[in-house]
Structures are given as structure tokens and as C-alpha cells.
Protein backbone atom coordinates (compact mmCIF):
# COMPACT_ATOMS: atom_id res chain seq x y z
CA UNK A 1 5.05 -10.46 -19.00
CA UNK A 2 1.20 -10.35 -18.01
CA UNK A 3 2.64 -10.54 -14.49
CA UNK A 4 5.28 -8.18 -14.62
CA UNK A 5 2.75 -5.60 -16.22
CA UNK A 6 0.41 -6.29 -13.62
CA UNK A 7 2.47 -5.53 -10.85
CA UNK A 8 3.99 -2.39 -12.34
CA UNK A 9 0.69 -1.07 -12.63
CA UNK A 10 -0.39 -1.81 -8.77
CA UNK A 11 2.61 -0.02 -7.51
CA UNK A 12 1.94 3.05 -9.87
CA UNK A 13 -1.38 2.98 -7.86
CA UNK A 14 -0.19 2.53 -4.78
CA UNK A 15 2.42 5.14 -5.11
CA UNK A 16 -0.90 7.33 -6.44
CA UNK A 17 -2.64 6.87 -3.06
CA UNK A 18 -0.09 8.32 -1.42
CA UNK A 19 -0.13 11.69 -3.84
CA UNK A 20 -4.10 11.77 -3.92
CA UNK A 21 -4.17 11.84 -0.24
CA UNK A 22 -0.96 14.29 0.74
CA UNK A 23 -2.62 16.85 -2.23
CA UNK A 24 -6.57 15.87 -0.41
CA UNK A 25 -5.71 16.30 3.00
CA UNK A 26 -2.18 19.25 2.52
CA UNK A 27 -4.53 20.96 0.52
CA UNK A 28 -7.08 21.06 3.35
CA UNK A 29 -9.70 20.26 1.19
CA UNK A 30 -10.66 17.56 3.40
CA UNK A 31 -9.79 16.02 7.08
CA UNK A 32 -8.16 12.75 7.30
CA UNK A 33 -11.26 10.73 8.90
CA UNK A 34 -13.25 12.24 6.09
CA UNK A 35 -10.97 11.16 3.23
CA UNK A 36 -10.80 7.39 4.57
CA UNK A 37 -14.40 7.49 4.47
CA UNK A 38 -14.61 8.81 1.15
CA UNK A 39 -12.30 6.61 -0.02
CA UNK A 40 -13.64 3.13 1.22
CA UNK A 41 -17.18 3.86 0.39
CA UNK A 42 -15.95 4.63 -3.21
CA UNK A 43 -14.09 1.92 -3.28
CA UNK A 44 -16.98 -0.38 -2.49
CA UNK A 45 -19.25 1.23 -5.02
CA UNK A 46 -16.75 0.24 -7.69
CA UNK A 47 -15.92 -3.08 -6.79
CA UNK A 48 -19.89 -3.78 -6.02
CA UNK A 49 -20.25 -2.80 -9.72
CA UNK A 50 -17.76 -4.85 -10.96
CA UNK A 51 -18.93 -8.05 -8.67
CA UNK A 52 -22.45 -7.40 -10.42
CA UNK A 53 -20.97 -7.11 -14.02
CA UNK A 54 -18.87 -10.37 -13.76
CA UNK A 55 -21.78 -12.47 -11.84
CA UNK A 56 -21.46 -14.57 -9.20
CA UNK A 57 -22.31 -14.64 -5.22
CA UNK A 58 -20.30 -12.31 -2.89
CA UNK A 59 -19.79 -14.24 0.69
CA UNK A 60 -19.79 -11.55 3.29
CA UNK A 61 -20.38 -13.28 6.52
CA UNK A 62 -17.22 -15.60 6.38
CA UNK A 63 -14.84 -15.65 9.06
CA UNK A 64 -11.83 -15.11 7.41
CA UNK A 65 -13.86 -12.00 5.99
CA UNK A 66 -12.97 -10.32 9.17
CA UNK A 67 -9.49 -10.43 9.66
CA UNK A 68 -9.39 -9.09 6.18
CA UNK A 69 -11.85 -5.96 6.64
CA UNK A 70 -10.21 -4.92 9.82
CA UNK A 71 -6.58 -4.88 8.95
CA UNK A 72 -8.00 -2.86 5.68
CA UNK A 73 -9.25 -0.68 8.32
CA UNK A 74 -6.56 0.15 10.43
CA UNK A 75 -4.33 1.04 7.23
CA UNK A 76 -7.01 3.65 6.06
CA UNK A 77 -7.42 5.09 9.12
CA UNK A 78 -3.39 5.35 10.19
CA UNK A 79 -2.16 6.49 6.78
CA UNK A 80 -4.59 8.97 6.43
CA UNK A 81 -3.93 10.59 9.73
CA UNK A 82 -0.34 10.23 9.51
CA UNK A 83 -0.20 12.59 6.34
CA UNK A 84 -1.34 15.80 9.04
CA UNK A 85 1.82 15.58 10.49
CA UNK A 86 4.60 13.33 8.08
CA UNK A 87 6.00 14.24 4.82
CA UNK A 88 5.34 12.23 1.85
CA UNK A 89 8.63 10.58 1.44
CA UNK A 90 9.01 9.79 5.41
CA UNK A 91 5.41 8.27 5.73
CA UNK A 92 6.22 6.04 2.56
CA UNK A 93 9.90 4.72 4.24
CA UNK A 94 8.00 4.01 7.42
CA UNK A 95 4.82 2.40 5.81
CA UNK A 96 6.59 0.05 3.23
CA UNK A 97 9.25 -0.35 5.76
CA UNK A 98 7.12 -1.99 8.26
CA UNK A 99 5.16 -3.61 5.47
CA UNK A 100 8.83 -5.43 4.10
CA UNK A 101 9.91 -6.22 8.25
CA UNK A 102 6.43 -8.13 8.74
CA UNK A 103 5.88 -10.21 5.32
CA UNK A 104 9.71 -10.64 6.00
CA UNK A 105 9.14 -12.27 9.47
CA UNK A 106 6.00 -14.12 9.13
CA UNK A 107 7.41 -16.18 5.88
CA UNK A 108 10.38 -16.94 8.28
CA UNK A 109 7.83 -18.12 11.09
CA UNK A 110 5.77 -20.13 8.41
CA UNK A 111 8.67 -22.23 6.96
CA UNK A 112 9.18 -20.08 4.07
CA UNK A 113 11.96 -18.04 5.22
CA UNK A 114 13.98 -15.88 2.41
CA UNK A 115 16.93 -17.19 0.70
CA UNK A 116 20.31 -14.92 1.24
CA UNK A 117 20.11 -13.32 -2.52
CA UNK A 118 16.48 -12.19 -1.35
CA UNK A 119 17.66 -11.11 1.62
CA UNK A 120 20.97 -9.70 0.09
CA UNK A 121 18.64 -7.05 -2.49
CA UNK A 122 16.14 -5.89 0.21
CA UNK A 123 18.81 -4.83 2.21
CA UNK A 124 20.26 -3.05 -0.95
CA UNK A 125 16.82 -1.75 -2.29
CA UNK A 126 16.02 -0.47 1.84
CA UNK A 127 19.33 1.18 2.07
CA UNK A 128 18.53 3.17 -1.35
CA UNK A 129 14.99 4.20 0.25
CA UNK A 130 17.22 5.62 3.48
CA UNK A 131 19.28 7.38 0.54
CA UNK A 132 15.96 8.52 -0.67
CA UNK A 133 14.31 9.63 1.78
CA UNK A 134 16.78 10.15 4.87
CA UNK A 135 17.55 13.83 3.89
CA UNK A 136 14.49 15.60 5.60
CA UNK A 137 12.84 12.39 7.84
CA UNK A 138 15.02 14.11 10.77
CA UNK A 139 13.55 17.97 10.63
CA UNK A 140 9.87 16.25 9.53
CA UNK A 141 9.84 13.19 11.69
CA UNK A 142 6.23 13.74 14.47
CA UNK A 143 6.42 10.77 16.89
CA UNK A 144 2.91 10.33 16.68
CA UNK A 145 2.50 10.44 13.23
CA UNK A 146 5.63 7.94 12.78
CA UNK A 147 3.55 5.62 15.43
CA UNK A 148 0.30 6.16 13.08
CA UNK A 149 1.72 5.00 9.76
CA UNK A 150 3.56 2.10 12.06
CA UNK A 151 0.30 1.02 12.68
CA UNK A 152 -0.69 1.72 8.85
CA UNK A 153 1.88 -0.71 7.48
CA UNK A 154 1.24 -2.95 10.46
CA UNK A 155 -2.21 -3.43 8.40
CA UNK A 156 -1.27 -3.23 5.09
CA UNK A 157 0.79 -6.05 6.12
CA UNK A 158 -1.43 -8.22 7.67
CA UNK A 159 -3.85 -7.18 4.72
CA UNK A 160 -1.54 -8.87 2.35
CA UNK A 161 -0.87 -12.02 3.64
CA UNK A 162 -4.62 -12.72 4.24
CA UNK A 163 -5.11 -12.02 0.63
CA UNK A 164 -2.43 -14.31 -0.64
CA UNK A 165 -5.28 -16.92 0.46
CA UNK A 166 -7.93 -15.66 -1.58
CA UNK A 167 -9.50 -17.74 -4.54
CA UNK A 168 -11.26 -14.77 -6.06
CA UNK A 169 -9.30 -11.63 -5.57
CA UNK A 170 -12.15 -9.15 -6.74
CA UNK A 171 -15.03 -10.87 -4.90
CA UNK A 172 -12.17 -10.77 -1.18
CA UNK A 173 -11.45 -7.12 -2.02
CA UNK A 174 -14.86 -6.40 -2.30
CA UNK A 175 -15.90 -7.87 0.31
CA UNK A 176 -13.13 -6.59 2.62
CA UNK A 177 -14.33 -2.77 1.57
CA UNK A 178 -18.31 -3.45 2.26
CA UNK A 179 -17.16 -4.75 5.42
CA UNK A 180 -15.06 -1.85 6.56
CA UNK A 181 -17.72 0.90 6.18
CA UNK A 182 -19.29 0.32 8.84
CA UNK A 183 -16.06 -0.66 10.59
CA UNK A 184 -15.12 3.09 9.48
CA UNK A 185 -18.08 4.43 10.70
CA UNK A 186 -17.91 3.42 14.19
CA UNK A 187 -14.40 4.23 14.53
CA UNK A 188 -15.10 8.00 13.18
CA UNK A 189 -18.26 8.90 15.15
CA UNK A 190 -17.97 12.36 16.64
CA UNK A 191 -14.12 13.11 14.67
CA UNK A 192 -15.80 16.05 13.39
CA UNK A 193 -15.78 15.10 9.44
CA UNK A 194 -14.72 18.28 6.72
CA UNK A 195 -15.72 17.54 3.54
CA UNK A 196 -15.43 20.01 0.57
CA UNK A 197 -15.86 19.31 -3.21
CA UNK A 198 -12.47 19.04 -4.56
CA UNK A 199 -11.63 16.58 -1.41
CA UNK A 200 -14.76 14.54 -1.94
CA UNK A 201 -13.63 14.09 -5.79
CA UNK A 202 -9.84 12.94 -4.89
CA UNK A 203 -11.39 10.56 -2.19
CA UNK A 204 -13.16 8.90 -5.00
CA UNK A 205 -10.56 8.99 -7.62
CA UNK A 206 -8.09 7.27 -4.60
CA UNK A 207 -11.24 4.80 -3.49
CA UNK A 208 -12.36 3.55 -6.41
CA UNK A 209 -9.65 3.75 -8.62
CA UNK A 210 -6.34 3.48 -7.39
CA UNK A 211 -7.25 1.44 -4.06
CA UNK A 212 -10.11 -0.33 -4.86
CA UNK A 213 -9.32 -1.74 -8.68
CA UNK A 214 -5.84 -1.36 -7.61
CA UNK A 215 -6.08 -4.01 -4.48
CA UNK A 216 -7.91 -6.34 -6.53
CA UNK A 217 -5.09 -6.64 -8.98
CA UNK A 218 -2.77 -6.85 -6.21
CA UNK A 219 -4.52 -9.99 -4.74
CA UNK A 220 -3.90 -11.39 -8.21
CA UNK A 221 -0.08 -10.73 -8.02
CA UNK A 222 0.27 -12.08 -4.51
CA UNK A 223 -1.63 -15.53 -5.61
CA UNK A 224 1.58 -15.75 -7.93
CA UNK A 225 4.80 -14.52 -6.07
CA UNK A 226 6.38 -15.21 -2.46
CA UNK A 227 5.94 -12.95 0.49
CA UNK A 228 9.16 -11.77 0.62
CA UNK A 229 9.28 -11.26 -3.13
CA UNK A 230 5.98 -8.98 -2.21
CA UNK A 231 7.50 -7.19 0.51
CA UNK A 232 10.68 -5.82 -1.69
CA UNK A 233 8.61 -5.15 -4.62
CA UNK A 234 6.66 -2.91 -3.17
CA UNK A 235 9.67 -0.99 -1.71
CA UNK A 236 9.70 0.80 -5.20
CA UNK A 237 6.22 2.84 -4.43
CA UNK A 238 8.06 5.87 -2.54
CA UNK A 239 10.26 6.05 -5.16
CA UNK A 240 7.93 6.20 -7.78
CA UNK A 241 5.83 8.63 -5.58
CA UNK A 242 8.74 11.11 -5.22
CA UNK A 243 9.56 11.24 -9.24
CA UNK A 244 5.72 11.94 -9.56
CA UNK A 245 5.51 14.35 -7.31
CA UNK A 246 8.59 15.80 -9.05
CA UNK A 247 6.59 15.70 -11.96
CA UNK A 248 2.87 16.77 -10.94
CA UNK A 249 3.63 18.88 -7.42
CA UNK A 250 6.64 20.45 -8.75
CA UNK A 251 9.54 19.07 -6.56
CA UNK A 252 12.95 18.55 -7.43
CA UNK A 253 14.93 15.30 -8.21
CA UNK A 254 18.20 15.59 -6.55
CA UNK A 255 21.48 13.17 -7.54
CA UNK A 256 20.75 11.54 -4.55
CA UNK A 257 17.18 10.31 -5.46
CA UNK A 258 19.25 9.09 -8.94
CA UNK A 259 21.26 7.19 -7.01
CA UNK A 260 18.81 5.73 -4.95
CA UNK A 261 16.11 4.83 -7.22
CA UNK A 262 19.21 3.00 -8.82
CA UNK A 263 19.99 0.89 -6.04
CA UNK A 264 16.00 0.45 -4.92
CA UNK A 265 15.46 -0.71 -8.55
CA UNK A 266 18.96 -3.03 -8.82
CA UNK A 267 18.41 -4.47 -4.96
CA UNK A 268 14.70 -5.32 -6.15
CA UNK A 269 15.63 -6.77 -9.56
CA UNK A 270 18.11 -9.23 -7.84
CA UNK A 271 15.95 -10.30 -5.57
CA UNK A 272 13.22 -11.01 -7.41
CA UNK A 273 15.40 -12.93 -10.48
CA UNK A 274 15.94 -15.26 -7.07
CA UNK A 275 12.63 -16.97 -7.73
CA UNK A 276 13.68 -18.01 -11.33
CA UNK A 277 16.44 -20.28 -9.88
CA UNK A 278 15.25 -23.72 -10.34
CA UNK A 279 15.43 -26.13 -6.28
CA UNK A 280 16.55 -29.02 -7.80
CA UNK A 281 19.16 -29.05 -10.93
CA UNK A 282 19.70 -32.66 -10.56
């Protein structure tokens, strides 16, 4: 149950990253390269405090830090510039998309390749996303802001299966955000950075909150389930980001969504009840 709980509340976050930063950077209150700033540096401040409350030494200069701080990098930077051009719902297919393809693949290259019934309820789950979200992709889909959140879920992917390694989630995460300030500010010199008040105040709510607490508790979950398992779970976040923005942004739920969010949540629920099935009944 812990775990269960644990993951419902990560993808709640995750699916609130992607409503912070369409209502931060829609609502012009700040420019993309501005609002991944924003939002790593807050979410370093936050984990920082935690690592201080808890105790204990923070290794920064590790090798396997790197990896880590640069894949956390290129997500930031491609899914916040992706959101000038994509809508919500398309951005969220093509991020979590890529994501499920690549954790998909590299368990397949490592050994641990998917059974069928895992295999079987992505496909099921992905075709209720295309349900979802198919609709409007054509009239909304920017090449170049398809290729940016590509290269977003390229790194949320690779960001993920480095942190399946790590032996203390919240000291990895933290380190992994200290390290890609500066990573951020190099990349952003001279983008011309807009910052207003309201889009400073989302950038912290979506750093420090929702990414930064809410990637430590996803290092936890991913020390305790497979990569594929990962991959599909997470396919539910655009879903529960279009019922909230139903909800908070005012936009309608069609029998369409119903019917996808139905076969997202069935296709994920059968493949995750695969990892209950004992190897050997003898």
C-alpha cells in the first residue's frame, strides 16, 4: 500500500509540472529558459534543506553524478521550450511516449526484457493515450517543438534508469539539481531571460515542490519496481493532467477522454498485476 500511495502521489506531481509550466509560460508570465532556471534552483534550495535536516554527507563530485545532472538537464530545458509551441496533451503523448519506448528498450538490451502481459497493457494503456490525445495533436503538432520534448523524454528517460541505481534517493536528487545549475546557466547565457512575479512564484511551486520532493520520491519507487513497470505507469500523467486541467483551467472532458482514461488505467493495471506472478510455482 505504502508503495502504491507513493507512486500515485509522484504522478499527481508529475502531471502538476506539466500544468504549472503550460499556465507559467501560456500565461507569459515568464520565458521558457527563465522558468527552467527558476525551477532547478528552487528545487535545489529544497532538497539542500532537506539533506541538512536529515544529516549526512552529500557526494557531489562522483562520476556517476554526471550522467545524472545532465540528462536532468536536457529534460528541463526541452520540456520547457516545447510548451511555446505544443499543446498540453500533445507534449505529454510525446514526452511519456518516448520515456515508455526507451525504459522499454534498454530493459530488453540489459536482459530484462518485458514479459508479453507487460507488453500486452502498454500497448493497451498507449493506444488509450492516442484516444486521448490524438484529437487536436494534428492541427497543434510544431516539428520543432515535437523534436524538443523528443529530446525532453529522451532525458527523463535516461534520468530514470540512472536513478534506479541510487542508494539514497534524496541525497542523488539533490545532488543531480546542485549540479545542473550551473549546467543551466551555461546553456542559457545570452537567451534573454523574462522573469515576472507570478512566473517566478509557479517556478518555485514546480521546483521545489512538485519536481524536486516529487523526484526524490520517485527514486524511491524505481528502487522497488521494473523498468518497464516504470515506463507504463507513468503513461497515466497526461491523463491525469487533462482531468485537472478540466478541473482548474476550465476544459472539457469529452466521452472520448472517458474512454481512454479507461483503457490507460485497465492496460496499466494489467501490466503491472504482471509482477505479482510468482517465476517458479514448482
Amino acid at each position: 500500500m505504502q508503495l502504491v500511495l507513493a507512486t500515485v502521489l509522484t504522478m499527481i506531481a508529475f502531471a502538476s509540472n506539466s500544468l504549472l509550466t503550460r499556465w507559467a509560460i501560456d500565461g507569459q508570465h515568464i520565458d521558457p529558459s527563465g522558468f527552467a532556471l527558476v525551477r532547478v534552483i528552487a528545487g535545489a534550495v529544497v532538497l539542500g534543506m532537506l539533506i541538512s535536516l536529515r544529516g549526512g554527507g552529500l557526494p557531489l563530485l562522483r562520476r556517476a553524478r554526471i550522467p545524472g545532472a545532465i540528462s536532468l538537464a536536457v529534460y528541463l530545458v526541452g520540456f520547457s521550450l516545447a510548451y511555446l509551441t505544443l499543446d498540453a496533451g500533445l507534449g505529454a503523448l510525446i514526452l511519456f511516449g518516448v520515456v515508455q519506448i526507451t525504459m522499454f528498450t534498454q530493459g530488453a538490451l540489459t536482459g530484462a526484457a518485458p514479459s508479453r502481459q507487460q507488453i500486452i497493457g502498454g500497448a493497451i494503456a498507449f493506444v488509450g493515450l492516442m484516444i486521448a490525445l490524438w484529437p487536436g495533436a494534428e492541427s497543434n503538432t510544431d516539428p520543432m517543438g515535437a523534436l524538443l520534448m523528443v529530446f525532453a523524454g529522451l532525458g527523463w528517460a535516461v534520468y530514470s534508469i540512472i536513478g534506479r541505481s541510487a542508494r539514497d534517493p534524496l541525497a542523488a536528487t539533490t545532488a543531480n539539481f546542485l549540479l545542473c545549475v550551473p549546467i543551466l546557466l551555461i546553456l542559457l547565457v545570452g537567451a534573454g531571460l523574462r522573469f515576472s512575479a507570478m512566473g517566478i512564484v509557479l517556478g518555485i511551486v514546480c521546483g521545489g515542490l512538485t519536481s524536486g520532493l516529487g523526484y526524490a520520491l520517485w527514486y524511491w519507487v524505481l528502487a522497488q519496481i521494473s523498468g518497464p513497470t516504470a515506463a507504463v505507469v507513468q503513461l497515466s500523467v497526461p491523463v491525469i493532467a487533462l482531468f485537472a486541467g478540466a478541473l482548474f483551467l476550465g476544459e472539457s472532458v469529452s466521452i472520448e477522454l472517458v474512454i481512454a482514461t479507461c483503457l490507460v488505467v485497465g492496460g496499466i493495471a494489467w501490466s503491472v498485476s504482471a509482477q505479482v506472478v510468482p517465476k517458479d510455482r514448482s
